[in-house]
PDB file of N, CA and C in Angstrom:
ATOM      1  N   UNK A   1      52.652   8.098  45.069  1.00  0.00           N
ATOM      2  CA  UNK A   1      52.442   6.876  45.817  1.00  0.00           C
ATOM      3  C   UNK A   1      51.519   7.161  46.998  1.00  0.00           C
ATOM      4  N   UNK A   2      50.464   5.936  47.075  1.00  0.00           N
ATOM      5  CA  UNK A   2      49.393   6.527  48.135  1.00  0.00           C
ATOM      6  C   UNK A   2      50.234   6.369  50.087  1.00  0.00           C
ATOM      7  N   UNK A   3      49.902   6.706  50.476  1.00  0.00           N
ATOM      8  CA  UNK A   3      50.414   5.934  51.900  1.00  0.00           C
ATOM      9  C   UNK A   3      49.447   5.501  52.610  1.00  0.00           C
ATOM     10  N   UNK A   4      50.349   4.246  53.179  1.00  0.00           N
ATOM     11  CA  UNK A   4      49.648   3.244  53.524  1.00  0.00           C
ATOM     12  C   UNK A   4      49.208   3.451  54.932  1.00  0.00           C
ATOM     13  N   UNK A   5      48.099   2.890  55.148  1.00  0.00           N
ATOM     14  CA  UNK A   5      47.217   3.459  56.829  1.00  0.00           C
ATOM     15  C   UNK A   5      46.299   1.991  57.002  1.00  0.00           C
ATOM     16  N   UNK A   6      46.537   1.983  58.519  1.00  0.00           N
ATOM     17  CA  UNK A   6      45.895   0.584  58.929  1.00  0.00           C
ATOM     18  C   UNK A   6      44.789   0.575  60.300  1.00  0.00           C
ATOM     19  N   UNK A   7      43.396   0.289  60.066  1.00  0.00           N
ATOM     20  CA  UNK A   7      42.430   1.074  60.920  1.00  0.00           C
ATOM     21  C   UNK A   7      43.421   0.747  62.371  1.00  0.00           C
ATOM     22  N   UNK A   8      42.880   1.491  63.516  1.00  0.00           N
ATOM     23  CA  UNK A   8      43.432   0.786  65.094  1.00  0.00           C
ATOM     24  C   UNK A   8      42.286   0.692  65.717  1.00  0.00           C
ATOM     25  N   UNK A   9      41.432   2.142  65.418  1.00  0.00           N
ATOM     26  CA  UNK A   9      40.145   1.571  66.141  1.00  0.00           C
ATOM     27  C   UNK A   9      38.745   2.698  65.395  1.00  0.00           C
ATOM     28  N   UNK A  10      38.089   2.522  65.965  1.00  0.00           N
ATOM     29  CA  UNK A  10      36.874   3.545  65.701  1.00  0.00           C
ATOM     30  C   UNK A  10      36.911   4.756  66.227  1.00  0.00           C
ATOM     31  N   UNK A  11      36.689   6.103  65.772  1.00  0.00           N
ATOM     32  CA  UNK A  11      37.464   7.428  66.322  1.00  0.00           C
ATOM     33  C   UNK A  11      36.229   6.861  67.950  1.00  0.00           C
ATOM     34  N   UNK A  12      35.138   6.941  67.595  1.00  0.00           N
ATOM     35  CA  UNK A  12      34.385   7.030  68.952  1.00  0.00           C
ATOM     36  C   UNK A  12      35.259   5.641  70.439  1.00  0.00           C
ATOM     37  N   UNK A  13      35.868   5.472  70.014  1.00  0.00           N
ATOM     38  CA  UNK A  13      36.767   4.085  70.659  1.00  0.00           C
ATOM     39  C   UNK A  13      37.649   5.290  71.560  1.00  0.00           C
ATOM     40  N   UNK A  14      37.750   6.109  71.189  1.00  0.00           N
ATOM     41  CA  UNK A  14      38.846   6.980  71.999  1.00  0.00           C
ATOM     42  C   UNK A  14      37.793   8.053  72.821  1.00  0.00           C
ATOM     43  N   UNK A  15      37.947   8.196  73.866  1.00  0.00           N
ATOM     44  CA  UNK A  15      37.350   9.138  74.835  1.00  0.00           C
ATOM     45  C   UNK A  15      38.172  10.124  75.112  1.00  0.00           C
ATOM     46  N   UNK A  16      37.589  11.492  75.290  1.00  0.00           N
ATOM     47  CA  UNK A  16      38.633  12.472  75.679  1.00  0.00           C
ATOM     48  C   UNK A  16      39.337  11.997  77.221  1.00  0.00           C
ATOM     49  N   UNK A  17      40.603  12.151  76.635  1.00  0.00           N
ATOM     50  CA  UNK A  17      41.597  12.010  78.417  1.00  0.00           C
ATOM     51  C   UNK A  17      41.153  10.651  78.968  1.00  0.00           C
ATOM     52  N   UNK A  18      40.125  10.032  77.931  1.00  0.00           N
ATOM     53  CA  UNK A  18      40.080   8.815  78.963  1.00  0.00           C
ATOM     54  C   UNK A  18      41.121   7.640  78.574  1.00  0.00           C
ATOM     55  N   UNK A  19      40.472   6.235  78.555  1.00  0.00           N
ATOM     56  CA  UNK A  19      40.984   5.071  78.223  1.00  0.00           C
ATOM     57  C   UNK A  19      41.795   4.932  77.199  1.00  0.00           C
ATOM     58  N   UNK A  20      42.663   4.189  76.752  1.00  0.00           N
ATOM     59  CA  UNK A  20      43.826   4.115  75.452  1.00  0.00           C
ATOM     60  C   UNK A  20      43.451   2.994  74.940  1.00  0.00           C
ATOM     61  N   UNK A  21      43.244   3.231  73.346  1.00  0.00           N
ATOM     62  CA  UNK A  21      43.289   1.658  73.087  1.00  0.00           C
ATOM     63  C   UNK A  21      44.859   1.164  72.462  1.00  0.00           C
ATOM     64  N   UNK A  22      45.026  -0.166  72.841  1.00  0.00           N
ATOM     65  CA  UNK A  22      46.137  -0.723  72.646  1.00  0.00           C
ATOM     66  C   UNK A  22      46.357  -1.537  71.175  1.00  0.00           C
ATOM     67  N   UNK A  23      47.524  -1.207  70.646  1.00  0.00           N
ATOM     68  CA  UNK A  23      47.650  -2.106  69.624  1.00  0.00           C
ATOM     69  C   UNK A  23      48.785  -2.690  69.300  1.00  0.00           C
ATOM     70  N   UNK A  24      49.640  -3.170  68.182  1.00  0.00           N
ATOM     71  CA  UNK A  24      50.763  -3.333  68.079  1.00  0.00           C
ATOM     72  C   UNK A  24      50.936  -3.295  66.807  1.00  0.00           C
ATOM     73  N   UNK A  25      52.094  -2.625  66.202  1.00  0.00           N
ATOM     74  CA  UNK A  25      52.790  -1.994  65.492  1.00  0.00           C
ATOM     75  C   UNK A  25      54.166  -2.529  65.085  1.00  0.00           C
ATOM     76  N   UNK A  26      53.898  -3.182  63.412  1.00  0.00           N
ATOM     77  CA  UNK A  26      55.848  -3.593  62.961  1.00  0.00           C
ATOM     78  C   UNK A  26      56.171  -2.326  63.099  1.00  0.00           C
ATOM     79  N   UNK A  27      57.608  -2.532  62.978  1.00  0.00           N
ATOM     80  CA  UNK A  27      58.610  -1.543  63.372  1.00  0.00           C
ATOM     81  C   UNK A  27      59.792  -2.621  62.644  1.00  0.00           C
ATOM     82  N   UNK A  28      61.219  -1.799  62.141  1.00  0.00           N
ATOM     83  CA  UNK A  28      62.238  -2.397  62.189  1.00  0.00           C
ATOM     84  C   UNK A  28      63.258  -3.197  62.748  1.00  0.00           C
ATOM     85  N   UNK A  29      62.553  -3.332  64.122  1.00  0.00           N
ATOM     86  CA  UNK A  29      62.770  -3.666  65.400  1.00  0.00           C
ATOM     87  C   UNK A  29      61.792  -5.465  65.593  1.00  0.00           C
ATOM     88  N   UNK A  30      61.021  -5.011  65.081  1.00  0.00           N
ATOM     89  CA  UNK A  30      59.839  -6.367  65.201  1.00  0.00           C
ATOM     90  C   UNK A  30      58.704  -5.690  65.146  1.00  0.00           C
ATOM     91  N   UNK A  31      57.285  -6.187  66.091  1.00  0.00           N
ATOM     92  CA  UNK A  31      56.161  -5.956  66.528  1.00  0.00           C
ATOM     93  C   UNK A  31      56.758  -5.465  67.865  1.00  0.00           C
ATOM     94  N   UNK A  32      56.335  -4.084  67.992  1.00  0.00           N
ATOM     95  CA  UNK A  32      56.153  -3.405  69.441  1.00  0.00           C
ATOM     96  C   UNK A  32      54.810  -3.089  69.880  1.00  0.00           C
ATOM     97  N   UNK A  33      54.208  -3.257  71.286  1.00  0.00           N
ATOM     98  CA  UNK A  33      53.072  -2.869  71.683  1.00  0.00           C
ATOM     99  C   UNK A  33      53.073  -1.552  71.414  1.00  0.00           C
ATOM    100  N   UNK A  34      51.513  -0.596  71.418  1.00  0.00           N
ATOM    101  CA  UNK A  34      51.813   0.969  71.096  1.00  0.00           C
ATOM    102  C   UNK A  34      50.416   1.010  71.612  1.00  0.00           C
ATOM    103  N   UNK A  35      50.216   2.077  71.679  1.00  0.00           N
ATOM    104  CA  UNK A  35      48.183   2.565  72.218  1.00  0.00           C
ATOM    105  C   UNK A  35      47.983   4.371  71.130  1.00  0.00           C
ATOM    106  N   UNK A  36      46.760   4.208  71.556  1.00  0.00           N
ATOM    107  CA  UNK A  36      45.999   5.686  70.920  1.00  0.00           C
ATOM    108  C   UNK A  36      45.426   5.922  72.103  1.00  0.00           C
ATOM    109  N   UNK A  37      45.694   7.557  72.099  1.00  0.00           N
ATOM    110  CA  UNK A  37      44.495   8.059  73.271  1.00  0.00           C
ATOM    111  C   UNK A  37      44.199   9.513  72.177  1.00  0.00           C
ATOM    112  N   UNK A  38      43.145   9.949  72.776  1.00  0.00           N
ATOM    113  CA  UNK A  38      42.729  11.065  72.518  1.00  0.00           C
ATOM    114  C   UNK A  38      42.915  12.481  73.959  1.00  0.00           C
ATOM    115  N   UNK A  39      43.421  13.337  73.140  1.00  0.00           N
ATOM    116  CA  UNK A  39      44.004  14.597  74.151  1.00  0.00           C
ATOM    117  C   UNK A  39      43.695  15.970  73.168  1.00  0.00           C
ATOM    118  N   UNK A  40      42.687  16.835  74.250  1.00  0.00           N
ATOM    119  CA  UNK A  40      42.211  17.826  73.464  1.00  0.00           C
ATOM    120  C   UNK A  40      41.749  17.967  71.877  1.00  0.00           C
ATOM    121  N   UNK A  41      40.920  16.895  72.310  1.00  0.00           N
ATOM    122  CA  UNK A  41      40.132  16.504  70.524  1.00  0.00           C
ATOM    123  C   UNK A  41      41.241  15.561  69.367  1.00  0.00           C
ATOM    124  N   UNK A  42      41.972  15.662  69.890  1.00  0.00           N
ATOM    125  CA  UNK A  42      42.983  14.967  68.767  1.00  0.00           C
ATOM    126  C   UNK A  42      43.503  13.574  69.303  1.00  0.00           C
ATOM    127  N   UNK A  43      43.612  12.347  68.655  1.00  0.00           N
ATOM    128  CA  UNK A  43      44.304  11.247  68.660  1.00  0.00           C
ATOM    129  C   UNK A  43      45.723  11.485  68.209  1.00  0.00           C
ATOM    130  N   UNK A  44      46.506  10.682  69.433  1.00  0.00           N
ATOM    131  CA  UNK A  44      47.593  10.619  69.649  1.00  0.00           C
ATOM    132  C   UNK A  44      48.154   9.185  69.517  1.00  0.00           C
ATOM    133  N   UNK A  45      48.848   8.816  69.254  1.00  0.00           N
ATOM    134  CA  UNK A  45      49.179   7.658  69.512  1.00  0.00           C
ATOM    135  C   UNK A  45      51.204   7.014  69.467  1.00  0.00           C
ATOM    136  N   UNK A  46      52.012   5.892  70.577  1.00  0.00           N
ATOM    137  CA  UNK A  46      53.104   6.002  70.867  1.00  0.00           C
ATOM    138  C   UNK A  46      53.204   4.627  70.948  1.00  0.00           C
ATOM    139  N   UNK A  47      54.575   4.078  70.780  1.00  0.00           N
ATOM    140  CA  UNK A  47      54.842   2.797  71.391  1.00  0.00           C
ATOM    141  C   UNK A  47      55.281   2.685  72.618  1.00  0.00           C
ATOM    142  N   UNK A  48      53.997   1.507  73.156  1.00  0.00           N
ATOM    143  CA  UNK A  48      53.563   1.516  74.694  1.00  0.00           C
ATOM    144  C   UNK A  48      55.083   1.084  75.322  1.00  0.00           C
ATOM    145  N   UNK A  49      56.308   1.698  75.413  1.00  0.00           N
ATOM    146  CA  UNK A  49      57.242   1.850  76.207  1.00  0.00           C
ATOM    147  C   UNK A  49      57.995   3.236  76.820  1.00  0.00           C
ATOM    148  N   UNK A  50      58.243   2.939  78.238  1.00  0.00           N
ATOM    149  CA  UNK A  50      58.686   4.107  79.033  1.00  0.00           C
ATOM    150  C   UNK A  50      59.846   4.510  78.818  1.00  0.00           C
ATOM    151  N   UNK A  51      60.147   5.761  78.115  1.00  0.00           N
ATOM    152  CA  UNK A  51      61.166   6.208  77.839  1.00  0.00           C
ATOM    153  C   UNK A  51      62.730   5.852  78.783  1.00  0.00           C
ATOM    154  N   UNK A  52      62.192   5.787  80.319  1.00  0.00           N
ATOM    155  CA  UNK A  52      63.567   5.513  81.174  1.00  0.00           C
ATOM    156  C   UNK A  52      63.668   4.109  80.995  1.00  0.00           C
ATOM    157  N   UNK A  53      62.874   2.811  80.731  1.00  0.00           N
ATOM    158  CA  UNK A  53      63.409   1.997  81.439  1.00  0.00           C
ATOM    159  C   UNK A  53      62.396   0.545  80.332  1.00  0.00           C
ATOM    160  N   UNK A  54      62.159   1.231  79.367  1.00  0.00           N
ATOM    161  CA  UNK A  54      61.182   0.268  78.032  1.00  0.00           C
ATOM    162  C   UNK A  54      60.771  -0.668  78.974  1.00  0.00           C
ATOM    163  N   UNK A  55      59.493  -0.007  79.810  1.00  0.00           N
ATOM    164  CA  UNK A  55      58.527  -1.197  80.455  1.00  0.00           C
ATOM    165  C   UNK A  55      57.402  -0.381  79.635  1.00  0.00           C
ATOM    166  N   UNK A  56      55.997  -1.310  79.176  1.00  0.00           N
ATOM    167  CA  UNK A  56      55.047  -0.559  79.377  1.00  0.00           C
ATOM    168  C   UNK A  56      54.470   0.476  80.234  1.00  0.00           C
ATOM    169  N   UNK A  57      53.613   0.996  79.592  1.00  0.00           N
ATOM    170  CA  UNK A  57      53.283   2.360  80.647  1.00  0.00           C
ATOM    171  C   UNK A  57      51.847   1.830  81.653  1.00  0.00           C
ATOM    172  N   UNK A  58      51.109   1.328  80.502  1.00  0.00           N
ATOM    173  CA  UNK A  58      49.671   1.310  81.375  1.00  0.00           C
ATOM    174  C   UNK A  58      49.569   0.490  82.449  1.00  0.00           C
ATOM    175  N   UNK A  59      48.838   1.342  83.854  1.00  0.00           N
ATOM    176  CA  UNK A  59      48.978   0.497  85.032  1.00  0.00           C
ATOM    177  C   UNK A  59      47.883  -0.313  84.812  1.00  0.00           C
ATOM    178  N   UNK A  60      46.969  -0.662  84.487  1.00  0.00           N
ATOM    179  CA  UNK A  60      46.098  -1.129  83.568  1.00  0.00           C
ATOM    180  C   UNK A  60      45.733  -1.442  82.639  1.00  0.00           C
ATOM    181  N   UNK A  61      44.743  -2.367  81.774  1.00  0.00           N
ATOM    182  CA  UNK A  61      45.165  -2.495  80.352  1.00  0.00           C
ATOM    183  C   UNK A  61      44.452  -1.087  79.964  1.00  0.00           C
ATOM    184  N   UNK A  62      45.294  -0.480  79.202  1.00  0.00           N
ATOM    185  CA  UNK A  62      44.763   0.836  78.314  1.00  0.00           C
ATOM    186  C   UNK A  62      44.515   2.089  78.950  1.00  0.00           C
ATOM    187  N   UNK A  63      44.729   1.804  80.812  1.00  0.00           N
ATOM    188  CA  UNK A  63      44.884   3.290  81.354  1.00  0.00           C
ATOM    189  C   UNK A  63      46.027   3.616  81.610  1.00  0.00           C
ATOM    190  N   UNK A  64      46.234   4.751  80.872  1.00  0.00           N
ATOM    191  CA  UNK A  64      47.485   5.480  80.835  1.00  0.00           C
ATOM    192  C   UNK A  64      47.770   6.640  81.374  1.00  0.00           C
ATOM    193  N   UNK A  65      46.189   7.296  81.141  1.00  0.00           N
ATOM    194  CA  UNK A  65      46.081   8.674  82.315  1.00  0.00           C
ATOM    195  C   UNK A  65      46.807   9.134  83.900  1.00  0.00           C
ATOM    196  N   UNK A  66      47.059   9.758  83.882  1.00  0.00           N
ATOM    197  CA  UNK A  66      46.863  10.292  85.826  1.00  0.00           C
ATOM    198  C   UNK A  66      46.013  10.565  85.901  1.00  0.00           C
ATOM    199  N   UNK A  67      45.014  10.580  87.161  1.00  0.00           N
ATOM    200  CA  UNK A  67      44.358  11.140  87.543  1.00  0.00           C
ATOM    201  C   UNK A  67      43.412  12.298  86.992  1.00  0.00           C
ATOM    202  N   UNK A  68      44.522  13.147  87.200  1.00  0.00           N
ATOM    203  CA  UNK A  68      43.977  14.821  86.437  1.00  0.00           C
ATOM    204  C   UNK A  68      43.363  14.471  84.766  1.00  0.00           C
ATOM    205  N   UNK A  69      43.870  13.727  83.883  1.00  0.00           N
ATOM    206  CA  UNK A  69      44.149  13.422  82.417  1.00  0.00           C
ATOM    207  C   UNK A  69      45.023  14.570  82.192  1.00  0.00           C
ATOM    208  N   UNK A  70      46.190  15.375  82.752  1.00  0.00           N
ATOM    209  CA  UNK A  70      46.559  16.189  81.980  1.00  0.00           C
ATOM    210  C   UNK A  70      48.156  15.288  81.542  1.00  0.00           C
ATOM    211  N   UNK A  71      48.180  14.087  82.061  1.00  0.00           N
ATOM    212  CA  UNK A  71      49.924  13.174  81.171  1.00  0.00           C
ATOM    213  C   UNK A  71      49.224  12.300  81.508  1.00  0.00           C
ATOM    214  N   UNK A  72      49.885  11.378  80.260  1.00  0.00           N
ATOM    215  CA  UNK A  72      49.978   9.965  80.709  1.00  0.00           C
ATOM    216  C   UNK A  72      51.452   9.497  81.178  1.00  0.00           C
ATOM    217  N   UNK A  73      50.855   8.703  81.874  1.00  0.00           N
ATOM    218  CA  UNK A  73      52.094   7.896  83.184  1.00  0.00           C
ATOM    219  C   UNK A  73      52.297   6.474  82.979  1.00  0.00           C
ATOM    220  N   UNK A  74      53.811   6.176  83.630  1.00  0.00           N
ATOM    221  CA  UNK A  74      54.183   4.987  83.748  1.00  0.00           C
ATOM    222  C   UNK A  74      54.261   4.534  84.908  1.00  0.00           C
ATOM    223  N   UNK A  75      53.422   3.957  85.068  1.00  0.00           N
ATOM    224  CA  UNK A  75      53.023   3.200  85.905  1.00  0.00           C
ATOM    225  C   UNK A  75      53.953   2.033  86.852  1.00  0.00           C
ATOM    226  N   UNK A  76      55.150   1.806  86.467  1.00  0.00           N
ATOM    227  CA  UNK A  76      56.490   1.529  86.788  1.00  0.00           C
ATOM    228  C   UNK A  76      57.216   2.800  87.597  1.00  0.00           C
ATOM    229  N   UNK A  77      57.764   3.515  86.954  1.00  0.00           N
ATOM    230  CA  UNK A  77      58.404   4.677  87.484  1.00  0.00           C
ATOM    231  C   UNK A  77      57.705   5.878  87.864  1.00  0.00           C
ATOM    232  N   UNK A  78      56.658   6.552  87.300  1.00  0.00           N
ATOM    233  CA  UNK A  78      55.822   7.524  87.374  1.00  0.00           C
ATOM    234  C   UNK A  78      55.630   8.783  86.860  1.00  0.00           C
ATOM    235  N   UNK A  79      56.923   8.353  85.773  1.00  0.00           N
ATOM    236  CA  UNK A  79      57.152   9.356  84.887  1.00  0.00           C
ATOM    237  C   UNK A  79      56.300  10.143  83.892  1.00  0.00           C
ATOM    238  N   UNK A  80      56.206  11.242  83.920  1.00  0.00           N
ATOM    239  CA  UNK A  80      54.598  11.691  83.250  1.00  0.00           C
ATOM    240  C   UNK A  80      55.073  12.851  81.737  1.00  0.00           C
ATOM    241  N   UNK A  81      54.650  12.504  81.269  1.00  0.00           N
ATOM    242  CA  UNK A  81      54.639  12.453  79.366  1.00  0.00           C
ATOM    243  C   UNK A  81      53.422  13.257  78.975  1.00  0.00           C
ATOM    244  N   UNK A  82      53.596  14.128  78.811  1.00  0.00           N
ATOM    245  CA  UNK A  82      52.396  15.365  77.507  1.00  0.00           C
ATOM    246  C   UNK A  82      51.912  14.571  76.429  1.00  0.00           C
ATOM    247  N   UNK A  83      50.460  14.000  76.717  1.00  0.00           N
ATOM    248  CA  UNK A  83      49.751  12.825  75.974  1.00  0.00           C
ATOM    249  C   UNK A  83      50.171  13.577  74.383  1.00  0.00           C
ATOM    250  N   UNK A  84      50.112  15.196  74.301  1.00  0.00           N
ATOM    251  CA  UNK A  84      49.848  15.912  72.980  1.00  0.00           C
ATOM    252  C   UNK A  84      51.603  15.634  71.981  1.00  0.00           C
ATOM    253  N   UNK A  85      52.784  15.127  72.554  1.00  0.00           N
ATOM    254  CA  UNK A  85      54.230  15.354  72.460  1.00  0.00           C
ATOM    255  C   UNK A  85      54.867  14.029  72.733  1.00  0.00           C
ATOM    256  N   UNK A  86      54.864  13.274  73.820  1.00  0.00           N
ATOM    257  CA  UNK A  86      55.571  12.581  74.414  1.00  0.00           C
ATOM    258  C   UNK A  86      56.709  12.819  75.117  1.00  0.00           C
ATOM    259  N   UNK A  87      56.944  13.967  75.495  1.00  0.00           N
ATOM    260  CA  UNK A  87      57.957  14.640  76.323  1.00  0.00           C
ATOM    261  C   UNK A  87      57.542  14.628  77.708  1.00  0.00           C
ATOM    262  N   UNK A  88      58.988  13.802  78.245  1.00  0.00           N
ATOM    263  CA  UNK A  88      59.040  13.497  79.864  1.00  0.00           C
ATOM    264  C   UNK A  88      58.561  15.067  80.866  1.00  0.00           C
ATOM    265  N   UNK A  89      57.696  15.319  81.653  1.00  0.00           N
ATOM    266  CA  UNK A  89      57.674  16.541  82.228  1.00  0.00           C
ATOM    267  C   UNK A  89      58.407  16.324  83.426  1.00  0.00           C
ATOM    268  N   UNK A  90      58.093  15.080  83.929  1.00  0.00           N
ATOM    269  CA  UNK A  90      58.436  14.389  85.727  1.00  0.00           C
ATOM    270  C   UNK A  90      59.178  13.437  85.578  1.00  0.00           C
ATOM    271  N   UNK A  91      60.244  12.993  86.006  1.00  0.00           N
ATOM    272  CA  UNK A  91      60.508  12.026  86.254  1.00  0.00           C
ATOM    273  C   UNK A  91      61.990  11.477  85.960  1.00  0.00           C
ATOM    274  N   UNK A  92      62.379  10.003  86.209  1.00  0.00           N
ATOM    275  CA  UNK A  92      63.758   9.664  85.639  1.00  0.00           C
ATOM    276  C   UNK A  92      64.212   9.999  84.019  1.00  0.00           C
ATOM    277  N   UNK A  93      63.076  10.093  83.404  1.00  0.00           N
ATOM    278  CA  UNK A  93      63.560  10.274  81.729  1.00  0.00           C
ATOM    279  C   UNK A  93      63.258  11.715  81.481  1.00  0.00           C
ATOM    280  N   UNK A  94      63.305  12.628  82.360  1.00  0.00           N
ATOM    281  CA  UNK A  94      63.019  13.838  82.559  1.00  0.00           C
ATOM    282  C   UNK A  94      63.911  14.703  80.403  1.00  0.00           C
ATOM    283  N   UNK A  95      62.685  15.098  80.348  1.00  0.00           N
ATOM    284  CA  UNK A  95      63.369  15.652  78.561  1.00  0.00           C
ATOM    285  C   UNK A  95      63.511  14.359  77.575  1.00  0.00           C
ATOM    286  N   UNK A  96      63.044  13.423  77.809  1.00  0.00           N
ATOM    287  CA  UNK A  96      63.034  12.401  76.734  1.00  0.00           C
ATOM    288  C   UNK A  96      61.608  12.456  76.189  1.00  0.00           C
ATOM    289  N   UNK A  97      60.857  11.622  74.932  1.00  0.00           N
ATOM    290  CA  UNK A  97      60.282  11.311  74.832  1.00  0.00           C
ATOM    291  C   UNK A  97      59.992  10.063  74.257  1.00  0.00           C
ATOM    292  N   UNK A  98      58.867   9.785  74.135  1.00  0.00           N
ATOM    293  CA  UNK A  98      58.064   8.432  74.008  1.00  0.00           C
ATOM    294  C   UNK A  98      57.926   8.209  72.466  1.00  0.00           C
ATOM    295  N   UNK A  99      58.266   7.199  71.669  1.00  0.00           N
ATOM    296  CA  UNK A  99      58.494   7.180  70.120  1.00  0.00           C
ATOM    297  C   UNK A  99      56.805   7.392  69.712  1.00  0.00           C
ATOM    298  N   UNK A 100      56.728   8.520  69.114  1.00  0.00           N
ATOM    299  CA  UNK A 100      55.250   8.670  68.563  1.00  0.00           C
ATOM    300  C   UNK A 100      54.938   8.236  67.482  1.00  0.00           C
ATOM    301  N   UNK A 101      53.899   7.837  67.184  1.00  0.00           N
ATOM    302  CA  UNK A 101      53.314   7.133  65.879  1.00  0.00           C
ATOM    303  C   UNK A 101      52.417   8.227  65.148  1.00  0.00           C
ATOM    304  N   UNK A 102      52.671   7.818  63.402  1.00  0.00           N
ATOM    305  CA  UNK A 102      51.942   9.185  62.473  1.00  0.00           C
ATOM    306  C   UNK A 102      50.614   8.655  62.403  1.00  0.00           C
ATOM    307  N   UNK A 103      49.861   9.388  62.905  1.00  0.00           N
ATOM    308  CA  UNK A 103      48.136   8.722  63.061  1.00  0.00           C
ATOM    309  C   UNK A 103      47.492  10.014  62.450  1.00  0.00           C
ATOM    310  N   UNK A 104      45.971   9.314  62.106  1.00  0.00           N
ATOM    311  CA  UNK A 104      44.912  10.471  61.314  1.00  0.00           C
ATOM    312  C   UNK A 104      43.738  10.179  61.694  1.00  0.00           C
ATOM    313  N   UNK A 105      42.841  11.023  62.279  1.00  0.00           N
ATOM    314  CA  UNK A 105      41.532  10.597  62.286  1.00  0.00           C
ATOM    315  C   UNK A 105      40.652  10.913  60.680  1.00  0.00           C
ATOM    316  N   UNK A 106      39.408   9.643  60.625  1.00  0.00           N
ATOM    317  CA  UNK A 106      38.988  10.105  59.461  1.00  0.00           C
ATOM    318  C   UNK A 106      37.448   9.295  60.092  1.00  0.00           C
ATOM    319  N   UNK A 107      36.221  10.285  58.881  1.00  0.00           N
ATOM    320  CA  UNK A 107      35.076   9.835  59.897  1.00  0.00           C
ATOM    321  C   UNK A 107      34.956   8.342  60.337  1.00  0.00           C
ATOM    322  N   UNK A 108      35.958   7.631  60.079  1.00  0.00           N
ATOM    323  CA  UNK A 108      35.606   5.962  60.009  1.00  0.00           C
ATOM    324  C   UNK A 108      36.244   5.856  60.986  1.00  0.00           C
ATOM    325  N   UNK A 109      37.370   5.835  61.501  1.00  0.00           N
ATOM    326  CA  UNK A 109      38.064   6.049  62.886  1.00  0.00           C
ATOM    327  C   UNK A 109      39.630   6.322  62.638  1.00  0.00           C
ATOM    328  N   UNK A 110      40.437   5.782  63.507  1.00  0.00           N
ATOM    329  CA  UNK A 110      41.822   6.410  63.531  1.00  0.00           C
ATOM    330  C   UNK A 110      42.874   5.177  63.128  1.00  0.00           C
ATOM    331  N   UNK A 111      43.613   5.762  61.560  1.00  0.00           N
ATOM    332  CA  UNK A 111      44.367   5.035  61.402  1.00  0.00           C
ATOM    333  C   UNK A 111      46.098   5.467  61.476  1.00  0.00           C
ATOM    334  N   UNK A 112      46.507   4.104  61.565  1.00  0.00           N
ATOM    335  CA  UNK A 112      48.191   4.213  62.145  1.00  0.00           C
ATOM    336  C   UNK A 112      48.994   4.652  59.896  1.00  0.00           C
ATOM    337  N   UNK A 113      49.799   5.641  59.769  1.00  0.00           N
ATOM    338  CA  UNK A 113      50.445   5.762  58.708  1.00  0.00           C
ATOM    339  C   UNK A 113      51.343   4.969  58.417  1.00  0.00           C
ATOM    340  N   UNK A 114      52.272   5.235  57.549  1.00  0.00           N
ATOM    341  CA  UNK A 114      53.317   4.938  56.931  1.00  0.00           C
ATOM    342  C   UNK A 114      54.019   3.624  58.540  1.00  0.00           C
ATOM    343  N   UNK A 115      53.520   2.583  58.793  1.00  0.00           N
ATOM    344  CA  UNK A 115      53.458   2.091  59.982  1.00  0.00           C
ATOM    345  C   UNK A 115      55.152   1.471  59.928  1.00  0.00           C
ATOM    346  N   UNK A 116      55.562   0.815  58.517  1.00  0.00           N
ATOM    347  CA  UNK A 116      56.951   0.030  58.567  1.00  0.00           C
ATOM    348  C   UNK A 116      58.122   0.969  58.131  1.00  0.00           C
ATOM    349  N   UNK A 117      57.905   2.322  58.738  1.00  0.00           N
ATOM    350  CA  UNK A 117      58.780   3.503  58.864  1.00  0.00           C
ATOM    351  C   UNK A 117      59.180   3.638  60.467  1.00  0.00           C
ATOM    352  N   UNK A 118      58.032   3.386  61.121  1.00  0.00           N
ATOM    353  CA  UNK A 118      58.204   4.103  62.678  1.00  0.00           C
ATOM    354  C   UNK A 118      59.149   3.234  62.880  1.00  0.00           C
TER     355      UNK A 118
END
């Protein structure tokens, strides 16, 4: 059986450490917001809620970065997350992480997997 993959964006759409693009994602749950960023060459991608307290993260639409780009942050609490893992480093959800999504880059851009699993 093939598995199923649904574009999110164009790989060049993702900048290193920079901007996130946002999308939304069924789930068993419903439609949850979620984003892609790119971290050390690789696309990442999570549903856009903060592990302590399920607010979105971006203090902006689609910036998710700190400063440095070395986590992305929530922008609510300030809790900062290993873009590469989703594991809390700082903060109230300290050892939690952020529900990650199975993503692939391919030369056409980056698609979300097996999406009505996550």
């Amino acid at each position: 059986m093939a598995q199923e993959k649904r574009l999110i964006c164009a790989a060049e759409a993702l900048a290193e450490r920079g901007k996130g693009v946002r999308f939304s994602v069924r789930t068993p749950a419903g439609d949850m917001p979620a984003f892609a960023v790119r971290y050390r060459g690789q696309a990442h991608a999570y549903v856009n809620r903060c592990a302590h307290a399920w607010v979105e993260l971006d203090w902006n639409n689609g910036e998710f970065f700190d400063i440095s780009g070395l986590y992305l942050v929530c922008a609510t609490h300030g809790a900062a997350y290993r873009p590469d893992t989703g594991e809390c480093m700082h903060g109230p959800c300290r050892g939690q992480k952020l529900v990650k999504l199975d993503v692939v880059e391919q030369p056409d851009g980056i698609y979300l997997l097996n999406e009505k699993e996550s």
